[in-house]
Protein backbone atom coordinates (compact mmCIF):
# COMPACT_ATOMS: atom_id res chain seq x y z
CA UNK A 1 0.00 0.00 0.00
CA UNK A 2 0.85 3.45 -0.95
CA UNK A 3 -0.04 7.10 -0.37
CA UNK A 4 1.31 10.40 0.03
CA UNK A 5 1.04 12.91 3.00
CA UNK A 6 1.90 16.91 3.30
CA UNK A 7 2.07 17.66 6.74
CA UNK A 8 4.03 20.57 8.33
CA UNK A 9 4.67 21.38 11.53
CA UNK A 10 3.70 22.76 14.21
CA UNK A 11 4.93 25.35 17.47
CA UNK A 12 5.77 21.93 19.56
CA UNK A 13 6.48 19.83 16.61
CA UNK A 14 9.25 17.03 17.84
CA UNK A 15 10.42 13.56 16.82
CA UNK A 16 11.63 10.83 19.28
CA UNK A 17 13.26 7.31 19.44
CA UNK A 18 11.25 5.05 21.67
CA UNK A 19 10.34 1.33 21.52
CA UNK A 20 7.13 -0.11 21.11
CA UNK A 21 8.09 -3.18 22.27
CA UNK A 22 11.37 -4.25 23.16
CA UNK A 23 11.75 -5.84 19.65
CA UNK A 24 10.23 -2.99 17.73
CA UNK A 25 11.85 0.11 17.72
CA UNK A 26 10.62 3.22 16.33
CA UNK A 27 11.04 6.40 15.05
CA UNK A 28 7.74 8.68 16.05
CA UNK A 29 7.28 12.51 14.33
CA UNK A 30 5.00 14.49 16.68
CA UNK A 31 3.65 17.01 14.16
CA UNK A 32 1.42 19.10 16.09
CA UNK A 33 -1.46 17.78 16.24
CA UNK A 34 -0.83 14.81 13.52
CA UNK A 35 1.45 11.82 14.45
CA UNK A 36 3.34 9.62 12.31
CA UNK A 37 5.43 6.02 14.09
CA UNK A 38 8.23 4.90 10.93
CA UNK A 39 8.52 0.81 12.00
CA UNK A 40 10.41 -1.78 11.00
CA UNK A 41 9.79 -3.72 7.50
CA UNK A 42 8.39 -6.49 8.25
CA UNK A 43 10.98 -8.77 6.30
CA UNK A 44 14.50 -10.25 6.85
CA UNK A 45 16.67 -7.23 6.44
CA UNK A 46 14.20 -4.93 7.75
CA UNK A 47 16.90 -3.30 10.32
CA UNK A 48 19.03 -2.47 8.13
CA UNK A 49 16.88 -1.01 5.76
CA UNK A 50 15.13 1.11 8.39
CA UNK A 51 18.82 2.31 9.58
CA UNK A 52 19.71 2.97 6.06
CA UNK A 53 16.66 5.15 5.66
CA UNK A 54 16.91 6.96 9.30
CA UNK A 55 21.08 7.79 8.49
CA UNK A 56 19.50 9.19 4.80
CA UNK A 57 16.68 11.07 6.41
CA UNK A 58 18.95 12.84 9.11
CA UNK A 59 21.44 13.56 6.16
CA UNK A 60 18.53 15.45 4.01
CA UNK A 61 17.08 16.97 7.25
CA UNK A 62 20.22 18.30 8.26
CA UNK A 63 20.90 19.87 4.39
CA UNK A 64 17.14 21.13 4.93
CA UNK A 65 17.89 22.67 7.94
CA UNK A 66 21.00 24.35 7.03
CA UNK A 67 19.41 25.90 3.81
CA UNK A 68 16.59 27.59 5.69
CA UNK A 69 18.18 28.49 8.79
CA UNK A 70 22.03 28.58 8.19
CA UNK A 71 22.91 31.29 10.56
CA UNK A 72 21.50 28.26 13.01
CA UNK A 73 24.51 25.86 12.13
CA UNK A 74 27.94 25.58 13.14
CA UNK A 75 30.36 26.97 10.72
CA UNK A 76 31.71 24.68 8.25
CA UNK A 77 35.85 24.07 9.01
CA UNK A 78 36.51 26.59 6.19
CA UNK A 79 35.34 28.66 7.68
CA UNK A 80 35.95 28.79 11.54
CA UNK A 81 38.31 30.78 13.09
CA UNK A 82 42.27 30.23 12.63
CA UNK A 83 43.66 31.18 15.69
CA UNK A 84 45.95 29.46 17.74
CA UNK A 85 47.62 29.71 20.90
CA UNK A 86 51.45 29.20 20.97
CA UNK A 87 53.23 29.15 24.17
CA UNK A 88 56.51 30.21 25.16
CA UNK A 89 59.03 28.18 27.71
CA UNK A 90 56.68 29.23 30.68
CA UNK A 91 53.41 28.31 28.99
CA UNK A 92 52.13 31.80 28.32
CA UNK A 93 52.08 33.46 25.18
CA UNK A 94 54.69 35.26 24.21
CA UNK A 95 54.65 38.55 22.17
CA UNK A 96 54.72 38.55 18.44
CA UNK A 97 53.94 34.79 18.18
């Protein structure tokens, strides 16, 4: 079975790792107000499969995040600072290093 759904969401939108049972582990989106519980296929190979999609869907969420809010990311190493402290014999810095 197939479908589609456009949800956004809301103020107190989260997601969360829990267990259903203590063989079924879940990832659960907490829209605000809709819910949606991503499972494990229920074939050999499903764990895999659902950790393949999880490390793909933090991957795009991250690139979505960064693209609509990058002043809320860390700067990339190109771009952090370049300073470094060099110490002298007595561990201070010295002057002109």
């Amino acid at each position: 079975m197939a479908f589609n759904v456009s949800c956004s969401p809301g103020n107190d939108a989260t997601a969360a790792f829990m267990r259903v049972t203590p063989q079924l582990p879940a990832l659960v989106l907490y829209l605000d107000p809709v819910n949606l519980a991503i499972q494990l296929p229920p074939f050999p190979g499903g764990t895999l499969v659902l950790a393949k999609f999880c490390r793909e869907l933090a991957r795009e969420a991250a690139k979505l995040a960064a693209e609509i809010d990058p002043d809320g990311e860390p700067a990339p190493p190109e771009r952090a600072p370049r300073h470094r402290l060099v110490t002298g014999d007595d561990g201070d810095s010295g002057g002109g290093y």
